[in-house]
PDB file of N, CA and C in Angstrom:
ATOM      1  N   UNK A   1      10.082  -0.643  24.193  1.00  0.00           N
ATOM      2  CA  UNK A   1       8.688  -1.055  24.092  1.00  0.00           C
ATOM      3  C   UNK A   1       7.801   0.127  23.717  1.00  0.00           C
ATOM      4  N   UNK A   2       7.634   1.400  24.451  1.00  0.00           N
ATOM      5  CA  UNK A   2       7.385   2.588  24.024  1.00  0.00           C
ATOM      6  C   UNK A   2       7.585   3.115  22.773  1.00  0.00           C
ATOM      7  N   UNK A   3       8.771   2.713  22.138  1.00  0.00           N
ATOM      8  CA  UNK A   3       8.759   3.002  20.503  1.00  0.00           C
ATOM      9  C   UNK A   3       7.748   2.293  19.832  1.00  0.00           C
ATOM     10  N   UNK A   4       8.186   1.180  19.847  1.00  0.00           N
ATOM     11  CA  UNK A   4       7.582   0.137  19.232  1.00  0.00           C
ATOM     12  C   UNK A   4       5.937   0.251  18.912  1.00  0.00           C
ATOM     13  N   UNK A   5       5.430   0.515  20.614  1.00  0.00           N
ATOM     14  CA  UNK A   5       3.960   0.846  20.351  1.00  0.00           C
ATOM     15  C   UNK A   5       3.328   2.303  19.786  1.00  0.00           C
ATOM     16  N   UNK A   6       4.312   3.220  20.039  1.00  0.00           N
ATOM     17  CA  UNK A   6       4.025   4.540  19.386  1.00  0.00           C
ATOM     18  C   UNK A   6       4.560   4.600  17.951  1.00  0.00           C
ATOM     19  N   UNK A   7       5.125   3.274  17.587  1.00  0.00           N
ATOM     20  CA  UNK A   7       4.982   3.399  15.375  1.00  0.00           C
ATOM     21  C   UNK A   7       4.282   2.869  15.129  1.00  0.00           C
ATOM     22  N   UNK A   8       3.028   1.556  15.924  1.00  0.00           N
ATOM     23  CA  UNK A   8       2.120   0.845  15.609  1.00  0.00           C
ATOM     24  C   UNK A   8       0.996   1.536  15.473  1.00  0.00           C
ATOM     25  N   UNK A   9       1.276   2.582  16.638  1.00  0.00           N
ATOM     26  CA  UNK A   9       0.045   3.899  16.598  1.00  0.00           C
ATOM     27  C   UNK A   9       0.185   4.477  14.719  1.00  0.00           C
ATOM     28  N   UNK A  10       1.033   4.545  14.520  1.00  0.00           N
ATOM     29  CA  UNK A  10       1.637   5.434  13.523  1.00  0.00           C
ATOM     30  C   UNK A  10       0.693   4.900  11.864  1.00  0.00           C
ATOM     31  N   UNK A  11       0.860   3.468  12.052  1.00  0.00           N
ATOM     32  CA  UNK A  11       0.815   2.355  10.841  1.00  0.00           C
ATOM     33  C   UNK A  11      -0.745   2.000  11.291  1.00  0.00           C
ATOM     34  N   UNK A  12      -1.516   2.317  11.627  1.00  0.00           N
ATOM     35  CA  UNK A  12      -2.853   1.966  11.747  1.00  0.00           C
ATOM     36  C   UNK A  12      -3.489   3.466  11.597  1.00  0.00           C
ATOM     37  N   UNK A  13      -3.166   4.444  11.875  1.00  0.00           N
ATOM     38  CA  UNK A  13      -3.462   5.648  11.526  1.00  0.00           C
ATOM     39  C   UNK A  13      -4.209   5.665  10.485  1.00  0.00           C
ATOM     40  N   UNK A  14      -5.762   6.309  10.114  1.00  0.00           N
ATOM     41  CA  UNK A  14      -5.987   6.292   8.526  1.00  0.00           C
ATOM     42  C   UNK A  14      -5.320   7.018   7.940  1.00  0.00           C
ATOM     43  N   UNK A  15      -4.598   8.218   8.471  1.00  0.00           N
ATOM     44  CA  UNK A  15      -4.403   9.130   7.356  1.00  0.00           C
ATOM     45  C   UNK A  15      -2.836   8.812   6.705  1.00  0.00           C
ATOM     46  N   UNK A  16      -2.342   7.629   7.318  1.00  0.00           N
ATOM     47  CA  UNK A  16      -1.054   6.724   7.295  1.00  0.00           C
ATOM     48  C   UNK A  16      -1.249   6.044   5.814  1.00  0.00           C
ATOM     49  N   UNK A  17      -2.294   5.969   6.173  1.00  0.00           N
ATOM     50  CA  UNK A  17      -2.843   4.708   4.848  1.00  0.00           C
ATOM     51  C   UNK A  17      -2.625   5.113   3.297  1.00  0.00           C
ATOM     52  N   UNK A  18      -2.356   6.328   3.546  1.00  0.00           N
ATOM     53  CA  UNK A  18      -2.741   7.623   2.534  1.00  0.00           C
ATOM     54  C   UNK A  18      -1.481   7.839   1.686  1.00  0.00           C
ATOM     55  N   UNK A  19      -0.813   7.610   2.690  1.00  0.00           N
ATOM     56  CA  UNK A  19       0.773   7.782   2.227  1.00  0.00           C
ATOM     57  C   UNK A  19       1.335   6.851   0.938  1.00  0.00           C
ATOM     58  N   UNK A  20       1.092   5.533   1.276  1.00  0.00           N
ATOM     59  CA  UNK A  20       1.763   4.248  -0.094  1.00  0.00           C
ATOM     60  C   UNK A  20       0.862   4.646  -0.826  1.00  0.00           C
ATOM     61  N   UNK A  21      -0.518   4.830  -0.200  1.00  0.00           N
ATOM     62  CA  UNK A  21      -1.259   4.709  -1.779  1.00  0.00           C
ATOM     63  C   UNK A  21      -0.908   5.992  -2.568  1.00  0.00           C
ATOM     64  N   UNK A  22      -0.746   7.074  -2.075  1.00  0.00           N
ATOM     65  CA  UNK A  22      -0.083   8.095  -2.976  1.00  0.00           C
ATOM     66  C   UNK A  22       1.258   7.747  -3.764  1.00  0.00           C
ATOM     67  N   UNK A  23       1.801   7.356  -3.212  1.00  0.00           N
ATOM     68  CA  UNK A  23       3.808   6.979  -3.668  1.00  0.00           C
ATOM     69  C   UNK A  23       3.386   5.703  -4.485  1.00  0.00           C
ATOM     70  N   UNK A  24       2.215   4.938  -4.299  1.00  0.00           N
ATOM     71  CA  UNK A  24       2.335   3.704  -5.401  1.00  0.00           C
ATOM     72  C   UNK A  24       1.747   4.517  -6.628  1.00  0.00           C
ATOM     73  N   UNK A  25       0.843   5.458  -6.404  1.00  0.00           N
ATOM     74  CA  UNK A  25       0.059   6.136  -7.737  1.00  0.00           C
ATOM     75  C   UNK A  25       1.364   6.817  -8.547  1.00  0.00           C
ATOM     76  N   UNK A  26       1.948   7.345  -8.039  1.00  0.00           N
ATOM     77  CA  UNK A  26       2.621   7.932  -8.723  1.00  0.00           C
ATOM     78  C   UNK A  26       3.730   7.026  -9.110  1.00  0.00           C
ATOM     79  N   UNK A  27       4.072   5.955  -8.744  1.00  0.00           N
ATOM     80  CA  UNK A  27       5.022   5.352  -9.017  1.00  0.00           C
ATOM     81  C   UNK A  27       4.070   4.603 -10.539  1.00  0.00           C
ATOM     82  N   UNK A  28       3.148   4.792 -10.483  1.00  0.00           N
ATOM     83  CA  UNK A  28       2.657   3.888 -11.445  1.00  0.00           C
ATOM     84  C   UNK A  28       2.399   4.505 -12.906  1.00  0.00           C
ATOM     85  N   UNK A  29       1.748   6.418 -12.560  1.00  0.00           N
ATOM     86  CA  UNK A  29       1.799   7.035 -13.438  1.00  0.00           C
ATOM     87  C   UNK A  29       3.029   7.232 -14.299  1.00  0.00           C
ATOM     88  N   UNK A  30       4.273   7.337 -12.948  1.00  0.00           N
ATOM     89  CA  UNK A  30       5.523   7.723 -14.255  1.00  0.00           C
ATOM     90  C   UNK A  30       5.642   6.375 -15.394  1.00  0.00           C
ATOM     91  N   UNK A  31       5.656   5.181 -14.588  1.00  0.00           N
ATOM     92  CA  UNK A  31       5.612   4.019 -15.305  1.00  0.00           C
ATOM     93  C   UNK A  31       5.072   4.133 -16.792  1.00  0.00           C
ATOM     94  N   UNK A  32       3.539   4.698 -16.471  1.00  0.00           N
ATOM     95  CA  UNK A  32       2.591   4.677 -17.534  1.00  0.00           C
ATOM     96  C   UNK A  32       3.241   5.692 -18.728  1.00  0.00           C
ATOM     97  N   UNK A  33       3.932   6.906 -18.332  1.00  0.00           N
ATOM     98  CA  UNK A  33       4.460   7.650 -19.148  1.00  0.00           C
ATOM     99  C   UNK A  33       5.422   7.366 -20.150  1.00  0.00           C
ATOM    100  N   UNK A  34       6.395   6.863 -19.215  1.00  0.00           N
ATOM    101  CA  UNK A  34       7.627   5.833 -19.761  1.00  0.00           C
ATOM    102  C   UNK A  34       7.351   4.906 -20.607  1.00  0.00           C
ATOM    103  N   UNK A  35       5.979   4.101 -20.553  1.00  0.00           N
ATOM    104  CA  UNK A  35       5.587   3.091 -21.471  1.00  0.00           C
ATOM    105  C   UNK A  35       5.492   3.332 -22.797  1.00  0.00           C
ATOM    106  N   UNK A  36       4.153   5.001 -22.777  1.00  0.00           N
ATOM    107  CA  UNK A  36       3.838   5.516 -23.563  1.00  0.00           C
ATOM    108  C   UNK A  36       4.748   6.208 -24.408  1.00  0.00           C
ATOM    109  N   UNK A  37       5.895   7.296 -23.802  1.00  0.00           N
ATOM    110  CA  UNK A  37       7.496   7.322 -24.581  1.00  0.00           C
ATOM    111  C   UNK A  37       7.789   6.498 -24.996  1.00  0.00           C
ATOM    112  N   UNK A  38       8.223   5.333 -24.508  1.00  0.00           N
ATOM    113  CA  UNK A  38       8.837   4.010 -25.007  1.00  0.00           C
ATOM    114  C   UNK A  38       8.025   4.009 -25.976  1.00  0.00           C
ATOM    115  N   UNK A  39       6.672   4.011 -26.207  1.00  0.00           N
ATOM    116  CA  UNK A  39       5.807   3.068 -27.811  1.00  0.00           C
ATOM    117  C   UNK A  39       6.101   4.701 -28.929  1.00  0.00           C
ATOM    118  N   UNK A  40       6.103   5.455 -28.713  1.00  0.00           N
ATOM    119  CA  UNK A  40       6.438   6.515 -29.204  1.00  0.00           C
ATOM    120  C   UNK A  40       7.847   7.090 -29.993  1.00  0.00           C
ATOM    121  N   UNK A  41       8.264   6.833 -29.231  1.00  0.00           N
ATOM    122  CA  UNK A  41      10.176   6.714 -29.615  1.00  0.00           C
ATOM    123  C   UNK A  41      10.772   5.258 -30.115  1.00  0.00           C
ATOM    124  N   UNK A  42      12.397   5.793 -29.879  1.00  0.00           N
ATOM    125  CA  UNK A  42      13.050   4.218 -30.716  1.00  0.00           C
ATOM    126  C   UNK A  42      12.454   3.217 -29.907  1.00  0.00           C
ATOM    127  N   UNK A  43      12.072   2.091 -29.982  1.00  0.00           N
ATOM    128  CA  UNK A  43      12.126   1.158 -29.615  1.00  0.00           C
ATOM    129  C   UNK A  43      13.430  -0.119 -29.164  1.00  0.00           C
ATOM    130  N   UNK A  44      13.851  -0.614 -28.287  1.00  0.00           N
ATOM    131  CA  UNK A  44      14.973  -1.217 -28.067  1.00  0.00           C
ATOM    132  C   UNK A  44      14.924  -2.044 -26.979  1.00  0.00           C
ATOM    133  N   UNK A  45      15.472  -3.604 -26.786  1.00  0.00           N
ATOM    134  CA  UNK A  45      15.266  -4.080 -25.849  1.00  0.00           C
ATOM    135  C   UNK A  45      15.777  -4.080 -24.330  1.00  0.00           C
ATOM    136  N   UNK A  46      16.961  -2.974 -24.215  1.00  0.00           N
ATOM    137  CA  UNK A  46      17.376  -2.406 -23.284  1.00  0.00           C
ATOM    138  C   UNK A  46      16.439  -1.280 -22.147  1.00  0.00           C
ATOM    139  N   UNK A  47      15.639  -0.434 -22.903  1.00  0.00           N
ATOM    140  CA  UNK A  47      14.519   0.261 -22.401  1.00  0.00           C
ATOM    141  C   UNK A  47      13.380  -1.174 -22.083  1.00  0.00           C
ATOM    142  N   UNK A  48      13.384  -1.818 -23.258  1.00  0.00           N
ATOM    143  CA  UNK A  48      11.772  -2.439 -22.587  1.00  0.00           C
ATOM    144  C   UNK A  48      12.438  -3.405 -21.184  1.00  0.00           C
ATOM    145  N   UNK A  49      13.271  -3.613 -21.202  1.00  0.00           N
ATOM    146  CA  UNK A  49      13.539  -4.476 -19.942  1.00  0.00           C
ATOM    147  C   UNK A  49      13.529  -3.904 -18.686  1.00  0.00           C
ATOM    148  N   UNK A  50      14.155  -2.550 -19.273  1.00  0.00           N
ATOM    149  CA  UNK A  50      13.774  -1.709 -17.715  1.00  0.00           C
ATOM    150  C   UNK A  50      12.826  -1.296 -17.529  1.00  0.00           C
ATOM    151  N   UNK A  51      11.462  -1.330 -18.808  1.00  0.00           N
ATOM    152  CA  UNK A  51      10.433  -1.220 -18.289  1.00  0.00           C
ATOM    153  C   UNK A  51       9.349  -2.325 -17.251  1.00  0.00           C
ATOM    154  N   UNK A  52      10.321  -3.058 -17.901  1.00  0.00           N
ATOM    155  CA  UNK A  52       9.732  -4.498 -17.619  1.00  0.00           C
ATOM    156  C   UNK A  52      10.238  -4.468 -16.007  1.00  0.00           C
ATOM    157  N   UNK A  53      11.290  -4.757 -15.619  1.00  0.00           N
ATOM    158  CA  UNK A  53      12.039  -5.152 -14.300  1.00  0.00           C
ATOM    159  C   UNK A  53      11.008  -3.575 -13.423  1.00  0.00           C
ATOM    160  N   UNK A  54      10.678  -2.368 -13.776  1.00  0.00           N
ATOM    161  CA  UNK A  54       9.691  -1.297 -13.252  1.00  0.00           C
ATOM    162  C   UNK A  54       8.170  -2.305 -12.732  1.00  0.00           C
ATOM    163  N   UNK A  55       7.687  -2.571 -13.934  1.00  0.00           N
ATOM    164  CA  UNK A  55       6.536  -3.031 -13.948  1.00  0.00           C
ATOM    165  C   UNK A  55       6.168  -4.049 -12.544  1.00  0.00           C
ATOM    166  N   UNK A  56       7.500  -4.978 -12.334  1.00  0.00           N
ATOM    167  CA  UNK A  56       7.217  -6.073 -11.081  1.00  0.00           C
ATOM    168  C   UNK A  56       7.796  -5.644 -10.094  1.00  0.00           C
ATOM    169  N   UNK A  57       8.850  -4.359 -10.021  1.00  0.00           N
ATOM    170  CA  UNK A  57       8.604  -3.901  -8.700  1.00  0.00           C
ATOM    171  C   UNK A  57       7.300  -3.289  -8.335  1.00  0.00           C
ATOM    172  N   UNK A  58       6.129  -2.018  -9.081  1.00  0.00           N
ATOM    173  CA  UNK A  58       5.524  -1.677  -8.817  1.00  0.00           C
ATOM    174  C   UNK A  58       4.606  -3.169  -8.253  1.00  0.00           C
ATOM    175  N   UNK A  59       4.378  -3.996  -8.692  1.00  0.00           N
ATOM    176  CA  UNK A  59       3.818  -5.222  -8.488  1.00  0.00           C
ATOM    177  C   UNK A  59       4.095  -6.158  -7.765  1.00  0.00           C
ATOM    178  N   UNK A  60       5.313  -6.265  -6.793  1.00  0.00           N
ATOM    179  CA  UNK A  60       5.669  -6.616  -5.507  1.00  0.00           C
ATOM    180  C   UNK A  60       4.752  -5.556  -4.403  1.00  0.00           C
ATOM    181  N   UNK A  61       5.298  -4.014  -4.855  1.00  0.00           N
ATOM    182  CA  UNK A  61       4.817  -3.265  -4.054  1.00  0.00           C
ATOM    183  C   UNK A  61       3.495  -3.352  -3.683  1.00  0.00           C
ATOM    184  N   UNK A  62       2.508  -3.632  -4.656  1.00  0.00           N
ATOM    185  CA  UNK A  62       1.308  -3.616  -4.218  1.00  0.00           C
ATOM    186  C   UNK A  62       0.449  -4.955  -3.488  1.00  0.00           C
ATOM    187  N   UNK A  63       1.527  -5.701  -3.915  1.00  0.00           N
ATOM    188  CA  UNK A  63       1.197  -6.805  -3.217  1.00  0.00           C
ATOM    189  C   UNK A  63       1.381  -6.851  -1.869  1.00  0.00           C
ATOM    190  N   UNK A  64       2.608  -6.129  -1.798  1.00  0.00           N
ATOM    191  CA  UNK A  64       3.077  -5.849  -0.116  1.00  0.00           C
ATOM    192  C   UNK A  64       2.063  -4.847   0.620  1.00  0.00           C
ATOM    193  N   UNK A  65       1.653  -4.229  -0.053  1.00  0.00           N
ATOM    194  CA  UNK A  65       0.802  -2.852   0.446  1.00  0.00           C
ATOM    195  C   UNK A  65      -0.760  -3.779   0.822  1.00  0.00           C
ATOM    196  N   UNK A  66      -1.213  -4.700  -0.132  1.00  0.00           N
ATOM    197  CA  UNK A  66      -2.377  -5.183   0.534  1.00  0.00           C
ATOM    198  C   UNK A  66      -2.506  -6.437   1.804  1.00  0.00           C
ATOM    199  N   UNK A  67      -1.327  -6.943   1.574  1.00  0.00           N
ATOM    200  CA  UNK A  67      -0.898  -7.438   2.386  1.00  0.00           C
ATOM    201  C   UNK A  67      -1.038  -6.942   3.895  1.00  0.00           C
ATOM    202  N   UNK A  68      -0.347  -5.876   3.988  1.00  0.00           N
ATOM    203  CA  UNK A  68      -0.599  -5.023   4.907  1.00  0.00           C
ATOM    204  C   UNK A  68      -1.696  -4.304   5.392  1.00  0.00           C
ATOM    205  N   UNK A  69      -2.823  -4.375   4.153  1.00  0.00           N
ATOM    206  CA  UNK A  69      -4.014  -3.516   4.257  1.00  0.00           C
ATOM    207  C   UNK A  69      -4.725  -4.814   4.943  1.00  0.00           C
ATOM    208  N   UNK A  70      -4.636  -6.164   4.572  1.00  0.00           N
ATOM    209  CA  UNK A  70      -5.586  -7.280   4.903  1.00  0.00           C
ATOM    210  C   UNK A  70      -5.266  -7.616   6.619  1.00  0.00           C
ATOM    211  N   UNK A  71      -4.142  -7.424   6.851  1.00  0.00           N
ATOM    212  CA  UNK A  71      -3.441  -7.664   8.131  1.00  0.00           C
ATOM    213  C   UNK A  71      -3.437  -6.282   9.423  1.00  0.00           C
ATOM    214  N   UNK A  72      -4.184  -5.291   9.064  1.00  0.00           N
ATOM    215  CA  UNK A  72      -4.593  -4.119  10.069  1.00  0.00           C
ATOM    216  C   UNK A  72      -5.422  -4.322  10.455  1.00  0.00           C
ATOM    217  N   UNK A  73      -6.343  -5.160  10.854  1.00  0.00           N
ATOM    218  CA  UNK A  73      -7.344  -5.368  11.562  1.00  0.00           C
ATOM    219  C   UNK A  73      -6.383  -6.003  12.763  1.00  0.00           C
ATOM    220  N   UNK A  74      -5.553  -7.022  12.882  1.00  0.00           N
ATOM    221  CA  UNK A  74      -4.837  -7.680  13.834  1.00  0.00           C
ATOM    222  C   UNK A  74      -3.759  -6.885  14.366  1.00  0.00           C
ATOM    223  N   UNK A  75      -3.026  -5.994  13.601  1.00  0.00           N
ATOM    224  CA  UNK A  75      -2.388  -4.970  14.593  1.00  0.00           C
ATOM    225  C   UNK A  75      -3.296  -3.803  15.443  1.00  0.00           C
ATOM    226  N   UNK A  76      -4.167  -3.419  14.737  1.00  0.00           N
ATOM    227  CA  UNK A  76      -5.125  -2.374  15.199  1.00  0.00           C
ATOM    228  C   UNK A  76      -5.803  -3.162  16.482  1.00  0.00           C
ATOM    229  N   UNK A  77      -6.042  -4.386  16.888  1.00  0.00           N
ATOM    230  CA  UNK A  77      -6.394  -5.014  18.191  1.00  0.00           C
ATOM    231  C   UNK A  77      -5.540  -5.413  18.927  1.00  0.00           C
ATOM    232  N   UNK A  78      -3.663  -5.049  18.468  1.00  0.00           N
ATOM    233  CA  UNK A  78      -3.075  -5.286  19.432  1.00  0.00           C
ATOM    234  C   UNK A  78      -2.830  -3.763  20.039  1.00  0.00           C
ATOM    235  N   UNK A  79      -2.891  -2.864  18.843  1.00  0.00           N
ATOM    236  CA  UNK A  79      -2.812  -1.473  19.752  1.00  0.00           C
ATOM    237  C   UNK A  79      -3.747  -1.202  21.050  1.00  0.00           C
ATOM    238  N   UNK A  80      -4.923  -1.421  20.378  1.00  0.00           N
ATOM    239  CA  UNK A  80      -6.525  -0.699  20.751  1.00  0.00           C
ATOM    240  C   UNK A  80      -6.487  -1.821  22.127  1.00  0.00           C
ATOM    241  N   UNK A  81      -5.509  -2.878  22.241  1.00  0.00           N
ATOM    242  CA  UNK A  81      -5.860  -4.065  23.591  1.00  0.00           C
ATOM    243  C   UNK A  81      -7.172  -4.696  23.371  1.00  0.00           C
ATOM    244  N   UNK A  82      -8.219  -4.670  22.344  1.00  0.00           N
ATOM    245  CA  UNK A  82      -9.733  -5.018  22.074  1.00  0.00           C
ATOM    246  C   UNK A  82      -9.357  -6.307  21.450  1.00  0.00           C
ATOM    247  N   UNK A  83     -10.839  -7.186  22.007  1.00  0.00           N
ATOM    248  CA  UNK A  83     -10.838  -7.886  20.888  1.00  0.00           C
ATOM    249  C   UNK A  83     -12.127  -8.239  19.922  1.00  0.00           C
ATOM    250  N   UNK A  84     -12.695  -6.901  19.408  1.00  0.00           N
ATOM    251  CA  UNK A  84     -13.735  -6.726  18.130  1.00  0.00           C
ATOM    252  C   UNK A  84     -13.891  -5.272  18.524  1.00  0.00           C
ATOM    253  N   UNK A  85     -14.260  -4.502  17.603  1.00  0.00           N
ATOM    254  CA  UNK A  85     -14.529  -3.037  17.654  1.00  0.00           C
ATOM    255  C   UNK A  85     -15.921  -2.645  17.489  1.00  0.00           C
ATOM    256  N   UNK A  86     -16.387  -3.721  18.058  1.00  0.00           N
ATOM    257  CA  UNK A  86     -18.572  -2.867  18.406  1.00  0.00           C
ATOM    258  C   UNK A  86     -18.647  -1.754  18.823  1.00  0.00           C
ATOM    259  N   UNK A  87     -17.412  -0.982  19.666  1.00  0.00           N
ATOM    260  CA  UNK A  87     -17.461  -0.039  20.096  1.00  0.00           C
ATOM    261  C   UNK A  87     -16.953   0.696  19.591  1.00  0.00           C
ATOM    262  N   UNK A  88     -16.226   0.596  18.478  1.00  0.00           N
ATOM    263  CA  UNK A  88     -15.362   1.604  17.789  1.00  0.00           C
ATOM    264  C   UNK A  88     -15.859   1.460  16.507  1.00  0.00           C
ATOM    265  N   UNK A  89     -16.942   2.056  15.993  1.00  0.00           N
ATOM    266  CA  UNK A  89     -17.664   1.572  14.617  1.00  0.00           C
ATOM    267  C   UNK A  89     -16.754   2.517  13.540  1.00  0.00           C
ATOM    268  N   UNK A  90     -15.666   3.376  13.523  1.00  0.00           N
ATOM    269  CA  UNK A  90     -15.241   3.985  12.014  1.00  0.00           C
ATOM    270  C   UNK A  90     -14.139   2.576  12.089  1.00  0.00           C
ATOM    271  N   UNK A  91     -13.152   2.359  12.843  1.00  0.00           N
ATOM    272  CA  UNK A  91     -12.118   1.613  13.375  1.00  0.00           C
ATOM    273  C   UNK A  91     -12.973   0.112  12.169  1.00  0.00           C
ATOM    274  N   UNK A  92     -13.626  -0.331  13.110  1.00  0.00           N
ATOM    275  CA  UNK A  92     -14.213  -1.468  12.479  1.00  0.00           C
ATOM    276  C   UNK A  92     -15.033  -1.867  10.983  1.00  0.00           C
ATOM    277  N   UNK A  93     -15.447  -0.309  10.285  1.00  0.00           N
ATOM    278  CA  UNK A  93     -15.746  -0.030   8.995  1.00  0.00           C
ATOM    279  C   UNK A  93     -14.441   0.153   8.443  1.00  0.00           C
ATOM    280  N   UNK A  94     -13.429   0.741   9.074  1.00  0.00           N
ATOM    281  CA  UNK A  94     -11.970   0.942   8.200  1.00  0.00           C
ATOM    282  C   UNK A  94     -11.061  -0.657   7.887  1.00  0.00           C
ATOM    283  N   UNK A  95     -11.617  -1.703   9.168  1.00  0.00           N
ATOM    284  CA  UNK A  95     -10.782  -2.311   9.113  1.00  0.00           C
ATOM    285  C   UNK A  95     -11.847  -3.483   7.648  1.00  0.00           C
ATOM    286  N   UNK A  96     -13.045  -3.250   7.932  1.00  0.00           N
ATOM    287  CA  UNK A  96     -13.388  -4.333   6.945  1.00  0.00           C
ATOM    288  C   UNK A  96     -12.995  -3.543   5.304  1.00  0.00           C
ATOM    289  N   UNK A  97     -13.446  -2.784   5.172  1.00  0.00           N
ATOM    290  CA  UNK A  97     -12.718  -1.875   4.083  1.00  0.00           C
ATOM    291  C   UNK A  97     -11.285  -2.314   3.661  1.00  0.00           C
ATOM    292  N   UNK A  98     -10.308  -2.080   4.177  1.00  0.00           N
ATOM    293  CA  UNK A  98      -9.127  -2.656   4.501  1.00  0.00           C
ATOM    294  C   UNK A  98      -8.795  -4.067   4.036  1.00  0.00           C
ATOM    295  N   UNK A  99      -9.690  -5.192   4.755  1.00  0.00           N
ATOM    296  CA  UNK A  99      -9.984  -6.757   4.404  1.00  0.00           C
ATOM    297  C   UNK A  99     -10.231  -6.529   3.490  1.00  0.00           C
ATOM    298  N   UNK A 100     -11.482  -5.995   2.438  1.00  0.00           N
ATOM    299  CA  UNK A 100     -11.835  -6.210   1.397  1.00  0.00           C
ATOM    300  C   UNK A 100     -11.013  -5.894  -0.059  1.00  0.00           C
ATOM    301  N   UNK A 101     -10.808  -4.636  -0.095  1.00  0.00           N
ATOM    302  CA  UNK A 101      -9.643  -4.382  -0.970  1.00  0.00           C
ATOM    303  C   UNK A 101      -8.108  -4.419  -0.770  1.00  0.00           C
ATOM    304  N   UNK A 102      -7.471  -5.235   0.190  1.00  0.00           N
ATOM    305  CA  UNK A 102      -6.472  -5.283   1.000  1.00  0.00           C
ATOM    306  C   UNK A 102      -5.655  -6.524  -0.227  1.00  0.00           C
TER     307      UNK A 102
END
């Protein structure tokens, strides 16, 4: 039980938050590079497919990532034991933040 609640601590963390969105940026830039090689070089439908099958993982991923961003308001009140954060006003600006672009 002690684990459990000390990785929930972990995943509500802002500076946690920081982490996918870095590893999705970059997952997206190499993408973008690869594209741009690809239109540059031979062309072939073996490369574009693996660009392609790239493209909808990055695009699962982010779906999963907001997913997760829309749904931290409800873990963050099972950590915090609260139920609304009037008293915790960054908590409660992070979490609507969160909802909104989530």
């Amino acid at each position: 039980m002690q684990i459990t609640s000390s990785f929930n601590r972990i995943l509500i963390n802002r500076s946690c938050l920081l982490v996918p969105l870095l590893l999705i940026t970059a997952l997206v830039l190499v993408q973008t590079a690869a594209g741009i090689f690809f239109l540059l070089t031979h062309i072939n439908a073996e490369t574009f497919e693996q660009l392609h099958v790239r493209e909808e993982t990055i695009a699962v991923l982010l779906v999963g990532f907001g997913v997760f961003l829309e749904g931290r308001e409800i873990l963050a009140k099972h950590v915090h034991g609260v139920t609304d954060f009037d008293h915790m006003p960054v908590e409660a600006s992070l979490n609507h933040t969160c909802e909104i672009f989530g």
